[in-house]
PDB file of N, CA and C in Angstrom:
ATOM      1  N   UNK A   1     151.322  59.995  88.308  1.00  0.00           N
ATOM      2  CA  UNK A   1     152.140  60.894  89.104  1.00  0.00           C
ATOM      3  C   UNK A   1     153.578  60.825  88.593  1.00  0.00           C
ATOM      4  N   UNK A   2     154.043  61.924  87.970  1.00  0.00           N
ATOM      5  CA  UNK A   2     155.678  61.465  87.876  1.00  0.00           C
ATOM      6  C   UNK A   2     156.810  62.183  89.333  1.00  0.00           C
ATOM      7  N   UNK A   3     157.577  61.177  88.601  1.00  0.00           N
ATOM      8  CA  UNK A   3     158.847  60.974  90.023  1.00  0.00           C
ATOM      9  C   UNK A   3     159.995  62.047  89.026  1.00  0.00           C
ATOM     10  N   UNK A   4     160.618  62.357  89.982  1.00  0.00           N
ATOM     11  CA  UNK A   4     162.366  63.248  89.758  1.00  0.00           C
ATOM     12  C   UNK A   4     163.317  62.161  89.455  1.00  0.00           C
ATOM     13  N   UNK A   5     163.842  62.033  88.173  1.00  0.00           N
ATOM     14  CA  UNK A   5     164.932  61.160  88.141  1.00  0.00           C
ATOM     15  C   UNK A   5     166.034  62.099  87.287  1.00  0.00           C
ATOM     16  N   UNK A   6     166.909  62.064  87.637  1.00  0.00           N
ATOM     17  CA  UNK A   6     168.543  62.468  86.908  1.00  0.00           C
ATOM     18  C   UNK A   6     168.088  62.236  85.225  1.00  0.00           C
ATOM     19  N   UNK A   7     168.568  63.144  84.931  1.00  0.00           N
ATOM     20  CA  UNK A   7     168.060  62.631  83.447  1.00  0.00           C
ATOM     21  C   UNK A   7     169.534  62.842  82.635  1.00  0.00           C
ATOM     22  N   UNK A   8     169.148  61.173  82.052  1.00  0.00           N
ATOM     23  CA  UNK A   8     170.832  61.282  81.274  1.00  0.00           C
ATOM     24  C   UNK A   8     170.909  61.865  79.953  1.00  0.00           C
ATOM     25  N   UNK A   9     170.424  62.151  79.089  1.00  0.00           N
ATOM     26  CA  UNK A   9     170.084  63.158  78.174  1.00  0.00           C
ATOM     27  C   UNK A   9     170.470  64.440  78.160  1.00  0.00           C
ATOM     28  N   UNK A  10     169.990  65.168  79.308  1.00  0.00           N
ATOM     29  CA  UNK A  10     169.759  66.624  79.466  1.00  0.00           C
ATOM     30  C   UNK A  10     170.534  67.083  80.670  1.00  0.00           C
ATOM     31  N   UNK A  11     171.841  66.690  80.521  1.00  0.00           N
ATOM     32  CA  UNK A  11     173.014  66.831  81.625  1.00  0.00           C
ATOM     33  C   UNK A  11     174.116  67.742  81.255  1.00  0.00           C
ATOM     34  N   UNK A  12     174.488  68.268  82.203  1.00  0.00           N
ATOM     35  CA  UNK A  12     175.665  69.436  82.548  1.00  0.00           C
ATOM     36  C   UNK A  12     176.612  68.307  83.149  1.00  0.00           C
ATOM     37  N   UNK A  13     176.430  68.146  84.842  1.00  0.00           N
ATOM     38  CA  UNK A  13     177.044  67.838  85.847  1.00  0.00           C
ATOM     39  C   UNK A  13     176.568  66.459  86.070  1.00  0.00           C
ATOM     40  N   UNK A  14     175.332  66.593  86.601  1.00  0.00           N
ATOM     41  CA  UNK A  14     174.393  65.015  87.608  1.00  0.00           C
ATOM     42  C   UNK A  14     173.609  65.104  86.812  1.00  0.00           C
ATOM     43  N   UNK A  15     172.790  65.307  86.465  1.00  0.00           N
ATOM     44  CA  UNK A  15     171.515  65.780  85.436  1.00  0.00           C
ATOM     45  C   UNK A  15     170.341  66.149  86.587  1.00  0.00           C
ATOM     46  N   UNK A  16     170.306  66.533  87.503  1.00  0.00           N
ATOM     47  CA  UNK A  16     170.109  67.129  88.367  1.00  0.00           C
ATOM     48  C   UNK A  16     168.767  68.012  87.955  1.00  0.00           C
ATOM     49  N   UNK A  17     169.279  69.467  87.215  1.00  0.00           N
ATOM     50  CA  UNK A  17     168.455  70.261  86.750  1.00  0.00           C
ATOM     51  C   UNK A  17     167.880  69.984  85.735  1.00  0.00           C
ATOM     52  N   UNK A  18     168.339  69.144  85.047  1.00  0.00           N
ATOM     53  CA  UNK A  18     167.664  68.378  83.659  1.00  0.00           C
ATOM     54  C   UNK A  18     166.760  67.479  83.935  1.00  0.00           C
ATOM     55  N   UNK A  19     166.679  66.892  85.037  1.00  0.00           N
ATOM     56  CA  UNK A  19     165.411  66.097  85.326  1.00  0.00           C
ATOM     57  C   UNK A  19     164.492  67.091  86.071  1.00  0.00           C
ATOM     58  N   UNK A  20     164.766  67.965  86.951  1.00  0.00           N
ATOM     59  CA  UNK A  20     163.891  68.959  87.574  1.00  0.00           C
ATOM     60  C   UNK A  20     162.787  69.322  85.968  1.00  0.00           C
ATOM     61  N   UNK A  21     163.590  70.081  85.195  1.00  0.00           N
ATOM     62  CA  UNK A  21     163.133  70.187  83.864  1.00  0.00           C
ATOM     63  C   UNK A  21     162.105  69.907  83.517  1.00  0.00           C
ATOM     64  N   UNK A  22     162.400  68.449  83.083  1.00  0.00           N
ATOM     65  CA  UNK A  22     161.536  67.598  82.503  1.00  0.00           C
ATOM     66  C   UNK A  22     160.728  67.019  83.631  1.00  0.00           C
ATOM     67  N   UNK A  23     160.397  67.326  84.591  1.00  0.00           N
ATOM     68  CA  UNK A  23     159.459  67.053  85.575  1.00  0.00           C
ATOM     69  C   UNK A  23     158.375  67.985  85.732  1.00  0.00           C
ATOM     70  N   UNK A  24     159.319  69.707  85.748  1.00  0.00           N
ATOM     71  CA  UNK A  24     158.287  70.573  85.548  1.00  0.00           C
ATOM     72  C   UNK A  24     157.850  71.096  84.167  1.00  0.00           C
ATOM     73  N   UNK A  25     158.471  70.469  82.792  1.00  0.00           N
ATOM     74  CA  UNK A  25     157.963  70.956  81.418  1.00  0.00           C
ATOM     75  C   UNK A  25     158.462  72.187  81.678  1.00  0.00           C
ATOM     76  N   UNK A  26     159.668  73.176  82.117  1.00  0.00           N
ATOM     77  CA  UNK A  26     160.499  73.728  82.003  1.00  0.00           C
ATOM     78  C   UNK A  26     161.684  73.951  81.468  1.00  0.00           C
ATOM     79  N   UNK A  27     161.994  74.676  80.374  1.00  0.00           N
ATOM     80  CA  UNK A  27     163.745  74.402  79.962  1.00  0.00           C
ATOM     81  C   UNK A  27     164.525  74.494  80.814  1.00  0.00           C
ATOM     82  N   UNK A  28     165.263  73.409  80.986  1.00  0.00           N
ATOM     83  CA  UNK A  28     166.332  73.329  82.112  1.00  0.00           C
ATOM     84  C   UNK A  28     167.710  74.297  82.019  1.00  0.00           C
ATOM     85  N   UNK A  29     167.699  74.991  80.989  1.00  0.00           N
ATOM     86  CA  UNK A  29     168.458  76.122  81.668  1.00  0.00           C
ATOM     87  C   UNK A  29     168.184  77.206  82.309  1.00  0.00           C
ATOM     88  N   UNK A  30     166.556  77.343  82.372  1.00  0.00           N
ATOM     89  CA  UNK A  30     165.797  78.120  83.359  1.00  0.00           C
ATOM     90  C   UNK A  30     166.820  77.955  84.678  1.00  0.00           C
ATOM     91  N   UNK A  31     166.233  76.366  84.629  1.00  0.00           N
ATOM     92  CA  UNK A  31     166.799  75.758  86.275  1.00  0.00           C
ATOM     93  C   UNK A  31     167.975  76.324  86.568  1.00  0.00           C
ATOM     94  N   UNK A  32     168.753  75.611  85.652  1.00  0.00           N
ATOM     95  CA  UNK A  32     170.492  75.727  85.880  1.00  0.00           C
ATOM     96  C   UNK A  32     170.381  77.383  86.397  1.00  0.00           C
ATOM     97  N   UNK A  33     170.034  78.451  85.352  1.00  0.00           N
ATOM     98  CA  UNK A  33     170.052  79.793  86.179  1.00  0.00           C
ATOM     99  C   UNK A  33     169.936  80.197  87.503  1.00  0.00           C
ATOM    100  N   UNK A  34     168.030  79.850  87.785  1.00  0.00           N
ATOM    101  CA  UNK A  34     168.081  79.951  88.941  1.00  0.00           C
ATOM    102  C   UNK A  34     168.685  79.468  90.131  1.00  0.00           C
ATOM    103  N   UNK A  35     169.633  77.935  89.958  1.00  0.00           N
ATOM    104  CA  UNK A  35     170.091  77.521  90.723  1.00  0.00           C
ATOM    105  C   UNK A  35     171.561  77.929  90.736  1.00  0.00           C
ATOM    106  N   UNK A  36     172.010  78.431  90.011  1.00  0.00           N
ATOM    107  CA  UNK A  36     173.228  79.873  89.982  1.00  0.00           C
ATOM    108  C   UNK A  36     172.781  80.630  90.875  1.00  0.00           C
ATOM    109  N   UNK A  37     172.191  81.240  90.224  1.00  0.00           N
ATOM    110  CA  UNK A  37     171.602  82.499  91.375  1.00  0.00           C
ATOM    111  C   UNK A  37     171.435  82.420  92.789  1.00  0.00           C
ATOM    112  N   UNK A  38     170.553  81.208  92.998  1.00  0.00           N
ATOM    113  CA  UNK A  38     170.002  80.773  94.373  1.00  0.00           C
ATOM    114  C   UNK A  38     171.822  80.569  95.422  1.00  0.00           C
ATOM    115  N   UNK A  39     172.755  79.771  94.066  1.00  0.00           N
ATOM    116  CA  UNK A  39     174.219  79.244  94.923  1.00  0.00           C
ATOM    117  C   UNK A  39     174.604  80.523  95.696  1.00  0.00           C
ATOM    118  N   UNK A  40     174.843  81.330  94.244  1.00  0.00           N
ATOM    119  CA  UNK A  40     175.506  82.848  94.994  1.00  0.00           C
ATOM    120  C   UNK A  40     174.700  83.655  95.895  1.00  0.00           C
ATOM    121  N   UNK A  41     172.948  83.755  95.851  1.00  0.00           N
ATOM    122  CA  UNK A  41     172.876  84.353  97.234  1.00  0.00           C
ATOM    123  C   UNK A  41     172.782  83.716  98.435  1.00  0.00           C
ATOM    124  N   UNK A  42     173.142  82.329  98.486  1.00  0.00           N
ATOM    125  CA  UNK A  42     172.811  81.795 100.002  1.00  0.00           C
ATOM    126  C   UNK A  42     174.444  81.089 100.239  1.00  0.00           C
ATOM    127  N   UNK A  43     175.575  81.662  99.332  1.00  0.00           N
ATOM    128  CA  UNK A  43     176.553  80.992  99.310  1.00  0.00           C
ATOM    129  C   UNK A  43     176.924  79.742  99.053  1.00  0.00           C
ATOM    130  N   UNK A  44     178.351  79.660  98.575  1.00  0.00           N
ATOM    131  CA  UNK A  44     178.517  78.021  97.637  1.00  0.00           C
ATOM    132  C   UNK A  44     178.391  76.854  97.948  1.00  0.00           C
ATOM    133  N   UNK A  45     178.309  76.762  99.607  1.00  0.00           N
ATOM    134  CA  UNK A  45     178.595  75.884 100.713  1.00  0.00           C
ATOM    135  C   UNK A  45     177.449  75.227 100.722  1.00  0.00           C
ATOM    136  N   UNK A  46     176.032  75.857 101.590  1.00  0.00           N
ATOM    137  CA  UNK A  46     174.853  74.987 100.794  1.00  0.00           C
ATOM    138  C   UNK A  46     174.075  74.413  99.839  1.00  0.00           C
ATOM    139  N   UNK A  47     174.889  75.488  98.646  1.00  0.00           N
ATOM    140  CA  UNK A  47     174.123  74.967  96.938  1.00  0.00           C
ATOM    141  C   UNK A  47     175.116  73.490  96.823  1.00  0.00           C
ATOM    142  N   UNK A  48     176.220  73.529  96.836  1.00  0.00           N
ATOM    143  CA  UNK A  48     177.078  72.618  96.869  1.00  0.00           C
ATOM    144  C   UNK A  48     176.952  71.414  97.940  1.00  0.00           C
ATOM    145  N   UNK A  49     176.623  71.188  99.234  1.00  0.00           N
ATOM    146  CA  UNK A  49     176.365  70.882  99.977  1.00  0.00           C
ATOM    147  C   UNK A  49     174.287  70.015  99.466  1.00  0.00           C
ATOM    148  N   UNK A  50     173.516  71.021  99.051  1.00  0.00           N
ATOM    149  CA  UNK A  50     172.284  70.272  98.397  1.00  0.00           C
ATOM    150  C   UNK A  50     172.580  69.453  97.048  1.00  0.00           C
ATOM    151  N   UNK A  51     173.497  69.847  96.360  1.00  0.00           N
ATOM    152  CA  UNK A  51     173.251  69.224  95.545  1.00  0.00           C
ATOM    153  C   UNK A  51     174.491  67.683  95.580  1.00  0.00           C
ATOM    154  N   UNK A  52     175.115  67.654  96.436  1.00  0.00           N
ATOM    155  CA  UNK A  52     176.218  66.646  96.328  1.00  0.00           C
ATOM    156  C   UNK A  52     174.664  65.642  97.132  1.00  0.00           C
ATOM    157  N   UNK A  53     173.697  65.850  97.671  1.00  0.00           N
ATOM    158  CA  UNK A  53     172.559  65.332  98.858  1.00  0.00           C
ATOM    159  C   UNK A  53     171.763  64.893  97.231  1.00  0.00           C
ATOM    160  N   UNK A  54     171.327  66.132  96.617  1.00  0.00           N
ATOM    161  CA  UNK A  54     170.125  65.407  95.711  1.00  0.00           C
ATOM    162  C   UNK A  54     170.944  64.299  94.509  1.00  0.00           C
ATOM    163  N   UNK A  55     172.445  64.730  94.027  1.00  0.00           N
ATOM    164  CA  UNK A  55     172.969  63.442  93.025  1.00  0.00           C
ATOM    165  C   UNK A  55     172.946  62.239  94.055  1.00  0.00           C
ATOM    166  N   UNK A  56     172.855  62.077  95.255  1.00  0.00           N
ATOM    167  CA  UNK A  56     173.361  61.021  96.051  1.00  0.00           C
ATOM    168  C   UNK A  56     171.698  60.018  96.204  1.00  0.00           C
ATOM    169  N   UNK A  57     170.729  61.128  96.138  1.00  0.00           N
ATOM    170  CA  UNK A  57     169.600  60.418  96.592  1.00  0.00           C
ATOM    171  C   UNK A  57     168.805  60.490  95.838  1.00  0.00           C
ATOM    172  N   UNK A  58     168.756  60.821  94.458  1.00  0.00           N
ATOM    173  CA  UNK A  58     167.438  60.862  92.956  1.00  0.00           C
ATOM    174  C   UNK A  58     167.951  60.270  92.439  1.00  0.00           C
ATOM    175  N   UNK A  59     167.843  58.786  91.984  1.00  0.00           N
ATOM    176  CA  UNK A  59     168.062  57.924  91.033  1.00  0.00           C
ATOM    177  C   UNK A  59     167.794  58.390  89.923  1.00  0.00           C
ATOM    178  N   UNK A  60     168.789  57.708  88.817  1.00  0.00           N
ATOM    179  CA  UNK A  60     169.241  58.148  87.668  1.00  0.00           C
ATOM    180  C   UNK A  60     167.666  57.210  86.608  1.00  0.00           C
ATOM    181  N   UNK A  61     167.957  58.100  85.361  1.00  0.00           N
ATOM    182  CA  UNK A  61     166.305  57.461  84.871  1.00  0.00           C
ATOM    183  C   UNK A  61     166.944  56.963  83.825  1.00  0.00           C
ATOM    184  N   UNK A  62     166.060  55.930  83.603  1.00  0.00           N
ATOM    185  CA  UNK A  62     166.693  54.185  82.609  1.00  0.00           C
ATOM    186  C   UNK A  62     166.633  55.151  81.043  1.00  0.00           C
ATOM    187  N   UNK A  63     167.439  54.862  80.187  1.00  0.00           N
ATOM    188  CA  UNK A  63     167.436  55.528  78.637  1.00  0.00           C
ATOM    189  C   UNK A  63     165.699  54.677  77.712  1.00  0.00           C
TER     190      UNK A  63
END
């Protein structure tokens, strides 16, 4: 079973979408897009607001 970890490799910001990525065998700028997209239609407050929640609580993955 694999787990979601921050991936330090494949980082912008938190590595956030870069471990989503490599969890789903997705290019993570898929992610990064859709999670643009998703910020601006539900506004900046909850994309910003989830993701300050998921860097705080997905441990970072060992090199």
């Amino acid at each position: 079973m694999k787990k979601l970890y921050r991936s330090p490799n494949n980082m912008k910001i938190a590595g956030i979408c870069g471990g989503l990525g490599e969890l789903m065998d997705v290019d993570p700028t898929i992610i990064r897009l859709a999670v643009v997209i998703l910020g601006i239609a539900t506004g900046f407050v909850p994309f910003f607001v989830g993701y300050l929640v998921a860097w705080w609580i997905v441990p970072k993955a060992k090199e």
